[in-house]
PDB file of N, CA and C in Angstrom:
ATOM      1  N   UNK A   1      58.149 -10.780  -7.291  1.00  0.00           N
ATOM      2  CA  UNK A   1      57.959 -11.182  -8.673  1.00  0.00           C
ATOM      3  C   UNK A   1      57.440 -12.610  -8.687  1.00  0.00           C
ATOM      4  N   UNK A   2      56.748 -12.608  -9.774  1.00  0.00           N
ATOM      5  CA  UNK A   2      55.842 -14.021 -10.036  1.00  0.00           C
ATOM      6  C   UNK A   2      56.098 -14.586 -10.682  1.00  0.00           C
ATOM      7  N   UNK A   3      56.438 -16.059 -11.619  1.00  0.00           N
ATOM      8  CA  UNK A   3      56.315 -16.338 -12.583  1.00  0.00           C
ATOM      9  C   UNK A   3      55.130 -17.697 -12.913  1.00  0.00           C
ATOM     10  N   UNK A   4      54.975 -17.753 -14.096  1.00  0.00           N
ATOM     11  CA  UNK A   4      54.326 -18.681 -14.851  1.00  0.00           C
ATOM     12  C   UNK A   4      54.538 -19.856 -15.354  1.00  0.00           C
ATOM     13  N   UNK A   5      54.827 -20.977 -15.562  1.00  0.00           N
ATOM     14  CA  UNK A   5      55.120 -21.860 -16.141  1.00  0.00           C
ATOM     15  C   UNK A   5      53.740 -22.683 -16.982  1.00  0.00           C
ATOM     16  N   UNK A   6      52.899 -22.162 -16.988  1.00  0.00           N
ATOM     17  CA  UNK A   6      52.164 -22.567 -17.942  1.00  0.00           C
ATOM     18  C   UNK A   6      52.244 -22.857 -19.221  1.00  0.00           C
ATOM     19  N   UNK A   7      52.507 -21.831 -20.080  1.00  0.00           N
ATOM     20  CA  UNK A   7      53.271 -22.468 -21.194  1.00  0.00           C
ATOM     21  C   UNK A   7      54.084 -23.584 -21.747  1.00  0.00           C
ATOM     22  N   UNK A   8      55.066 -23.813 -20.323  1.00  0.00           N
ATOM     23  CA  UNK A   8      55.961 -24.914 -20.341  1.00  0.00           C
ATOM     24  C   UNK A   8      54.972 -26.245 -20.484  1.00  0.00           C
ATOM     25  N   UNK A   9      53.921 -26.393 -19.742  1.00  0.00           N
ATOM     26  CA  UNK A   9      53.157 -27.356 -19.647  1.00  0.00           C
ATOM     27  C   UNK A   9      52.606 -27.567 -20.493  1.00  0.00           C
ATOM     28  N   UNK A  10      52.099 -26.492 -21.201  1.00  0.00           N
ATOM     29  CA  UNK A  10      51.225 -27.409 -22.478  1.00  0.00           C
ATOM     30  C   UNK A  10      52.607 -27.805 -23.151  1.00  0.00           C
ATOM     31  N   UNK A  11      53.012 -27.293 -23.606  1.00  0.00           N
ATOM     32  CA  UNK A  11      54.653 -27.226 -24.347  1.00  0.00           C
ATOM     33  C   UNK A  11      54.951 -29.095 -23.975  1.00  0.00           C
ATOM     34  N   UNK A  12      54.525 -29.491 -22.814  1.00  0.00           N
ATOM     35  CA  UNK A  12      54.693 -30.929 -22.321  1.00  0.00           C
ATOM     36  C   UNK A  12      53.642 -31.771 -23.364  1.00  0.00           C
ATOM     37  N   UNK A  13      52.555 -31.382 -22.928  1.00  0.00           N
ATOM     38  CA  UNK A  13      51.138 -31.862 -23.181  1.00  0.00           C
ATOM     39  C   UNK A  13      51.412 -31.969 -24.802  1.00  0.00           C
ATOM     40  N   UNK A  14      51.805 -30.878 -25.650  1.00  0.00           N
ATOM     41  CA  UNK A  14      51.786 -31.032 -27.635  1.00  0.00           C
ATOM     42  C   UNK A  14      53.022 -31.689 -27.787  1.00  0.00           C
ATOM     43  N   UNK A  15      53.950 -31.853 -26.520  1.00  0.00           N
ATOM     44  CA  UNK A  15      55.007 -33.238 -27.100  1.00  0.00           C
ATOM     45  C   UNK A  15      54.780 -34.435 -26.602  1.00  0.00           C
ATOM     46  N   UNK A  16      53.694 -34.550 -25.811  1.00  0.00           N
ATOM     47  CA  UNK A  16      53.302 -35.666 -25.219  1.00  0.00           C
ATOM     48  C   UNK A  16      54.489 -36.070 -24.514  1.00  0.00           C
ATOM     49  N   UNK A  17      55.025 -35.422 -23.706  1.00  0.00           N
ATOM     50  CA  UNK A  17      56.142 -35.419 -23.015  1.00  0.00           C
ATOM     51  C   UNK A  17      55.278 -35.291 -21.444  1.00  0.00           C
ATOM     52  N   UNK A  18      56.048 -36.453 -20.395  1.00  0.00           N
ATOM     53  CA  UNK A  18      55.548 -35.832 -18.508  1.00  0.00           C
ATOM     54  C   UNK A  18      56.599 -35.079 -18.485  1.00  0.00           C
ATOM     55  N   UNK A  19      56.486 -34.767 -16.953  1.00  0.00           N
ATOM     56  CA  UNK A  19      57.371 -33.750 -16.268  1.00  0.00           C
ATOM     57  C   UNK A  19      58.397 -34.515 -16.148  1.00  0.00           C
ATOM     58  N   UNK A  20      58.805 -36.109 -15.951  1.00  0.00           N
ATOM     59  CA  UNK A  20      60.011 -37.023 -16.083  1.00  0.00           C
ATOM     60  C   UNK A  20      60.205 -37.358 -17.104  1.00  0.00           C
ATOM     61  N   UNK A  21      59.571 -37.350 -18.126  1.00  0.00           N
ATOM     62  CA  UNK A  21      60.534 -37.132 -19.227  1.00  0.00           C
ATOM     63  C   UNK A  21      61.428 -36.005 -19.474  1.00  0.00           C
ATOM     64  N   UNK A  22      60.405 -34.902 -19.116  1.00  0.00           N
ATOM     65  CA  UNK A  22      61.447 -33.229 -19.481  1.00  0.00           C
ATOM     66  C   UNK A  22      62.808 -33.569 -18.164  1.00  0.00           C
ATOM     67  N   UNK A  23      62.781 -34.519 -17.062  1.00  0.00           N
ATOM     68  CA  UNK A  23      63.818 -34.156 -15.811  1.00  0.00           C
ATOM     69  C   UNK A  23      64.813 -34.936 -16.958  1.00  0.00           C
ATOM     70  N   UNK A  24      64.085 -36.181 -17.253  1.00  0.00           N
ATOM     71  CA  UNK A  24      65.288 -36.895 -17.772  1.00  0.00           C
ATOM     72  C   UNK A  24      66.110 -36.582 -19.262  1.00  0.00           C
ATOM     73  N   UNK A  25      65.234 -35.451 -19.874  1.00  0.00           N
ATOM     74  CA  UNK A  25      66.268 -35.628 -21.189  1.00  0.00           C
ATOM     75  C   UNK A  25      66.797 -34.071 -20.978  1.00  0.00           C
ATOM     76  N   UNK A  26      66.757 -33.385 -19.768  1.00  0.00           N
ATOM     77  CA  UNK A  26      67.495 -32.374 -19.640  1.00  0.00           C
ATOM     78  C   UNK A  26      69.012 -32.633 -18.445  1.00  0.00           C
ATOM     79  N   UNK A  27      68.616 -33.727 -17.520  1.00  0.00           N
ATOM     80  CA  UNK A  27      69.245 -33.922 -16.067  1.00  0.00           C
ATOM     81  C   UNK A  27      68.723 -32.741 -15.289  1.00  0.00           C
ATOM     82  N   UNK A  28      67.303 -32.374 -15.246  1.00  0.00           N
ATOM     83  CA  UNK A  28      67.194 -31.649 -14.231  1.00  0.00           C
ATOM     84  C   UNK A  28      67.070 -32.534 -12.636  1.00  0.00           C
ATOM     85  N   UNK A  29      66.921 -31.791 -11.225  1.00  0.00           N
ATOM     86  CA  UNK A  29      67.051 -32.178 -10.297  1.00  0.00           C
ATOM     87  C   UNK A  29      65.174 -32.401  -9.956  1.00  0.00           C
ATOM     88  N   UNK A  30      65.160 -33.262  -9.581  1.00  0.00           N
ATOM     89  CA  UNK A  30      63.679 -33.497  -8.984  1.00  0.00           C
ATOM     90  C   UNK A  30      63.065 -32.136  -8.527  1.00  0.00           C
ATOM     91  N   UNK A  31      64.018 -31.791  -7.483  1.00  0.00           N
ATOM     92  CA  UNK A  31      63.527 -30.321  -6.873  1.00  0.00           C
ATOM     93  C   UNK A  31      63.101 -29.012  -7.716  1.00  0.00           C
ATOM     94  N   UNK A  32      64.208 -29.269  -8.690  1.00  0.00           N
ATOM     95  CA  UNK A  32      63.700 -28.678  -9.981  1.00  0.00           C
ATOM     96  C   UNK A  32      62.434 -28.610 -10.730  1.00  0.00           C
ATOM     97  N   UNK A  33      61.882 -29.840 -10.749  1.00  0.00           N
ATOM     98  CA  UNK A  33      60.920 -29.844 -11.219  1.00  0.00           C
ATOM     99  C   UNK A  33      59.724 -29.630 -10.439  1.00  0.00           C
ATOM    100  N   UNK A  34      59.866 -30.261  -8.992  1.00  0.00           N
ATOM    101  CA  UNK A  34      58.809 -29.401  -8.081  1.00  0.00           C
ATOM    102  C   UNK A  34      58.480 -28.116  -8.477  1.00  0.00           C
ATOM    103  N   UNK A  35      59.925 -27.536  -8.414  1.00  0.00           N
ATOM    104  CA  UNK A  35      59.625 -25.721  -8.719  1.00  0.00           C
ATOM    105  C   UNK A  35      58.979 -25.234  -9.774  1.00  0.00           C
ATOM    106  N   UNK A  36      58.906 -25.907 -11.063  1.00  0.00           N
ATOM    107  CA  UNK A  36      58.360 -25.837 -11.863  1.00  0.00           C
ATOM    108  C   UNK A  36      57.117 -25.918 -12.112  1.00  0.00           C
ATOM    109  N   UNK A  37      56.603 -27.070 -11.533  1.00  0.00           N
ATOM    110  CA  UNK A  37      55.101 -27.507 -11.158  1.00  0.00           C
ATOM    111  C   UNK A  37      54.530 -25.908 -10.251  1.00  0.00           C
ATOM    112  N   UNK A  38      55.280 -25.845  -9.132  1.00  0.00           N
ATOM    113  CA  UNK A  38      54.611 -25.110  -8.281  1.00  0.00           C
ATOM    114  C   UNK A  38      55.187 -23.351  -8.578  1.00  0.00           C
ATOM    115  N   UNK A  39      55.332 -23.279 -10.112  1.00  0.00           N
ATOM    116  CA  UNK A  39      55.665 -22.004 -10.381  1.00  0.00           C
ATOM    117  C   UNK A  39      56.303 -20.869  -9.754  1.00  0.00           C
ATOM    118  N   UNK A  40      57.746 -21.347  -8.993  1.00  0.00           N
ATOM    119  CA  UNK A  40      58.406 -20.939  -8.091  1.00  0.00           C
ATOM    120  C   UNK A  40      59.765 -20.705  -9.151  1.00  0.00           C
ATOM    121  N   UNK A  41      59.948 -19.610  -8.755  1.00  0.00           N
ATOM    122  CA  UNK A  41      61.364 -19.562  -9.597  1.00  0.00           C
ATOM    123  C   UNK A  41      62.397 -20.529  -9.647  1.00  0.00           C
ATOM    124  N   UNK A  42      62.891 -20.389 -11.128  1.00  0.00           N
ATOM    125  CA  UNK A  42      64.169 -21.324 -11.795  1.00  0.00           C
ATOM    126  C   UNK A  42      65.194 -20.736 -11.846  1.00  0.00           C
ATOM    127  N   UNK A  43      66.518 -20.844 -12.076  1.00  0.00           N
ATOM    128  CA  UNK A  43      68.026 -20.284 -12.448  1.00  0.00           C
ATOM    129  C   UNK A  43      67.879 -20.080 -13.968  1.00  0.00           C
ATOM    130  N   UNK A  44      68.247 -19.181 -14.667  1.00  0.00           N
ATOM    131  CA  UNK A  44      68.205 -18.890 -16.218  1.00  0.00           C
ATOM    132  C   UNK A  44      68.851 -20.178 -16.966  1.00  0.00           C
ATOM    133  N   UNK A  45      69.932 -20.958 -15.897  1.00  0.00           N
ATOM    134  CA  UNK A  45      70.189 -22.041 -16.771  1.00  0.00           C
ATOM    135  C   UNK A  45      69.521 -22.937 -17.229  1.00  0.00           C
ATOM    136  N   UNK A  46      68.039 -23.358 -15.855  1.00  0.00           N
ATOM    137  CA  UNK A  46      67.652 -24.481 -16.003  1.00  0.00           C
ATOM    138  C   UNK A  46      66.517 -24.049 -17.417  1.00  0.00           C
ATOM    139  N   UNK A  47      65.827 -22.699 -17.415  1.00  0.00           N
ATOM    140  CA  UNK A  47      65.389 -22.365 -18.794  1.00  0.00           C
ATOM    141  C   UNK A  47      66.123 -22.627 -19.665  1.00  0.00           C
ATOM    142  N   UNK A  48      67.269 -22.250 -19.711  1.00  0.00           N
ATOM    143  CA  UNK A  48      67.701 -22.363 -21.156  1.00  0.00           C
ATOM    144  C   UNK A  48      67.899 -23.853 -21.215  1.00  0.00           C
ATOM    145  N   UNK A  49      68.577 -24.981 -20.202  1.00  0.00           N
ATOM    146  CA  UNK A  49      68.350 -26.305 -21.082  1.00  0.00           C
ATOM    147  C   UNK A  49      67.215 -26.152 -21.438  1.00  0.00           C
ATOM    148  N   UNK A  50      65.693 -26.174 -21.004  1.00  0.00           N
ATOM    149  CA  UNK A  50      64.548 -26.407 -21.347  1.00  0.00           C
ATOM    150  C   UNK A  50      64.453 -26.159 -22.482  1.00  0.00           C
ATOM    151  N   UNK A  51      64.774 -24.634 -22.727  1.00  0.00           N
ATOM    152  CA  UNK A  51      64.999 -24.417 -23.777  1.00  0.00           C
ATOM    153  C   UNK A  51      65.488 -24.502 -25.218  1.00  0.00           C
ATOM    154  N   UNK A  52      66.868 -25.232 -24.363  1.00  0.00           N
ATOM    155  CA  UNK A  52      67.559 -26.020 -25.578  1.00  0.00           C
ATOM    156  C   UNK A  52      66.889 -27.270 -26.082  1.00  0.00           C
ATOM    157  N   UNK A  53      66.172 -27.684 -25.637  1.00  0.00           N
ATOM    158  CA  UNK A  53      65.786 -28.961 -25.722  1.00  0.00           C
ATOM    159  C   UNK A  53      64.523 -29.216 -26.933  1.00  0.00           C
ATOM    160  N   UNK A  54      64.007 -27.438 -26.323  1.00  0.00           N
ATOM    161  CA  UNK A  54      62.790 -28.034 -27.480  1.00  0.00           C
ATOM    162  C   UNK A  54      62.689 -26.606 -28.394  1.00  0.00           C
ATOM    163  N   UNK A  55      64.290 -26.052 -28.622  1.00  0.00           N
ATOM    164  CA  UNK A  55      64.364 -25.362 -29.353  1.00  0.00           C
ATOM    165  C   UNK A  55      63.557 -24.102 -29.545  1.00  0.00           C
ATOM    166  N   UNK A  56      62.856 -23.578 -28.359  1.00  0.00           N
ATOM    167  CA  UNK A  56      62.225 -22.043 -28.099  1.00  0.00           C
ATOM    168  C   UNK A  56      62.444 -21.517 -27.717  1.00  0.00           C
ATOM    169  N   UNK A  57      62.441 -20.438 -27.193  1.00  0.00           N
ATOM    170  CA  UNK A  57      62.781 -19.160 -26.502  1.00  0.00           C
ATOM    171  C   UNK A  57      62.371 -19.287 -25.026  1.00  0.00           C
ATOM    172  N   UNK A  58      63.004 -18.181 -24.234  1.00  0.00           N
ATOM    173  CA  UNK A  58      62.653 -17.962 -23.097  1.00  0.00           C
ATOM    174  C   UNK A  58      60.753 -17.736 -22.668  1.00  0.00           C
ATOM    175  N   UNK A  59      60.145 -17.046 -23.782  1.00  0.00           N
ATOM    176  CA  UNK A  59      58.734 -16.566 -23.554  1.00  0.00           C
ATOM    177  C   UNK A  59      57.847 -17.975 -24.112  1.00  0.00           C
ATOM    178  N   UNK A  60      58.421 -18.769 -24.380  1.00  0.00           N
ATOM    179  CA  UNK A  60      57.544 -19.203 -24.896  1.00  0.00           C
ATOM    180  C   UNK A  60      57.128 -20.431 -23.845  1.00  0.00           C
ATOM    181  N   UNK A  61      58.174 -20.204 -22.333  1.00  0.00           N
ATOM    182  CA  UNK A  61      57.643 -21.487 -21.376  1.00  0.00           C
ATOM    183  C   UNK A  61      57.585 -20.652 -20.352  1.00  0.00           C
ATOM    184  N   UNK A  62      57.696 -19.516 -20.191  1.00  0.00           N
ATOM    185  CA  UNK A  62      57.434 -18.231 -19.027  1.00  0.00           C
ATOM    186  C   UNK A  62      56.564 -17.579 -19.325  1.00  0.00           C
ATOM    187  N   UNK A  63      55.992 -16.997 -18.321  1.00  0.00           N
ATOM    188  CA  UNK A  63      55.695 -15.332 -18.331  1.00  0.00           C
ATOM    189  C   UNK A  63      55.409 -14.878 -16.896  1.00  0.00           C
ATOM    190  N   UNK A  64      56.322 -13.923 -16.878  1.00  0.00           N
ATOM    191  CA  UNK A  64      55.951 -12.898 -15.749  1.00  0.00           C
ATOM    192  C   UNK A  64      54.681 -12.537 -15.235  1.00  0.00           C
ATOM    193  N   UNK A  65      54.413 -12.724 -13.992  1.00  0.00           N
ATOM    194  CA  UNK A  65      53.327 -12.484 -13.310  1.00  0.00           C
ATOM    195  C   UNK A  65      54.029 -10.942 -12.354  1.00  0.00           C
ATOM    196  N   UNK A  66      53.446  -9.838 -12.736  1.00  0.00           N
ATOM    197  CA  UNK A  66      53.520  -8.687 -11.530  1.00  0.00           C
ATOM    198  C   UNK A  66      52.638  -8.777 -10.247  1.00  0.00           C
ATOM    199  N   UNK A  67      53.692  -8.937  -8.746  1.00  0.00           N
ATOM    200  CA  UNK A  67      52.581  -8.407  -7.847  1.00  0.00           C
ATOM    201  C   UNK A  67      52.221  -7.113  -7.752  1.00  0.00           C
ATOM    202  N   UNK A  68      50.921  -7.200  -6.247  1.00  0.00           N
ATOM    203  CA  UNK A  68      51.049  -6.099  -6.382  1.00  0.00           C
ATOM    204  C   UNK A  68      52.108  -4.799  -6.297  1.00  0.00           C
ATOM    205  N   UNK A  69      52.878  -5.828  -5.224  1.00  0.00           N
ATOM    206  CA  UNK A  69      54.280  -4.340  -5.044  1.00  0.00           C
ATOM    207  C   UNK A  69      54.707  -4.011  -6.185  1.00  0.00           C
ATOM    208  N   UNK A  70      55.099  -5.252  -7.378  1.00  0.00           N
ATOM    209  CA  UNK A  70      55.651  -4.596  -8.592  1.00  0.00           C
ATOM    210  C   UNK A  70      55.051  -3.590  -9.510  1.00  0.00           C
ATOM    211  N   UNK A  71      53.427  -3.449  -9.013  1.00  0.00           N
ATOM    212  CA  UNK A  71      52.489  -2.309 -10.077  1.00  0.00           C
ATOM    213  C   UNK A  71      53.047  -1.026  -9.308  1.00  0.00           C
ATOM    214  N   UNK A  72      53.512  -0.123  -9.916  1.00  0.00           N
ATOM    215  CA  UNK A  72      53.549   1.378  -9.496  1.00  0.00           C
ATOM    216  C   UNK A  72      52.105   2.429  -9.671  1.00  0.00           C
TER     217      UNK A  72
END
């Protein structure tokens, strides 16, 4: 399974927010945010602070990428 974090980024970009601002007004871990950058999976928690933070949903800083194994 794949994911996306694109969304999250513009989501940065229309709050004029960096990626250290989002570490610092959530306490995420640096490494954290690597993962993010490099669209590597997160823990549902660290979405939902994200989430909490700027008050959206899960889809609206994800989306699932299928590989190929996941196409039937």
């Amino acid at each position: 399974m794949a994911v996306s974090y694109v969304k999250l980024r513009k989501l940065l970009v229309e709050k004029n927010m960096s990626t250290a601002d989002l570490r610092r007004a959530t306490g995420l871990a640096p490494n954290t945010i690597t993962k993010l950058r490099q669209d590597d999976e997160v823990s549902l928690s660290v979405l939902g602070k994200i989430c909490a933070l700027f008050q959206v949903n899960f889809c609206d800083i994800v989306d699932y990428v299928p590989d190929r194994t996941d196409r039937q």
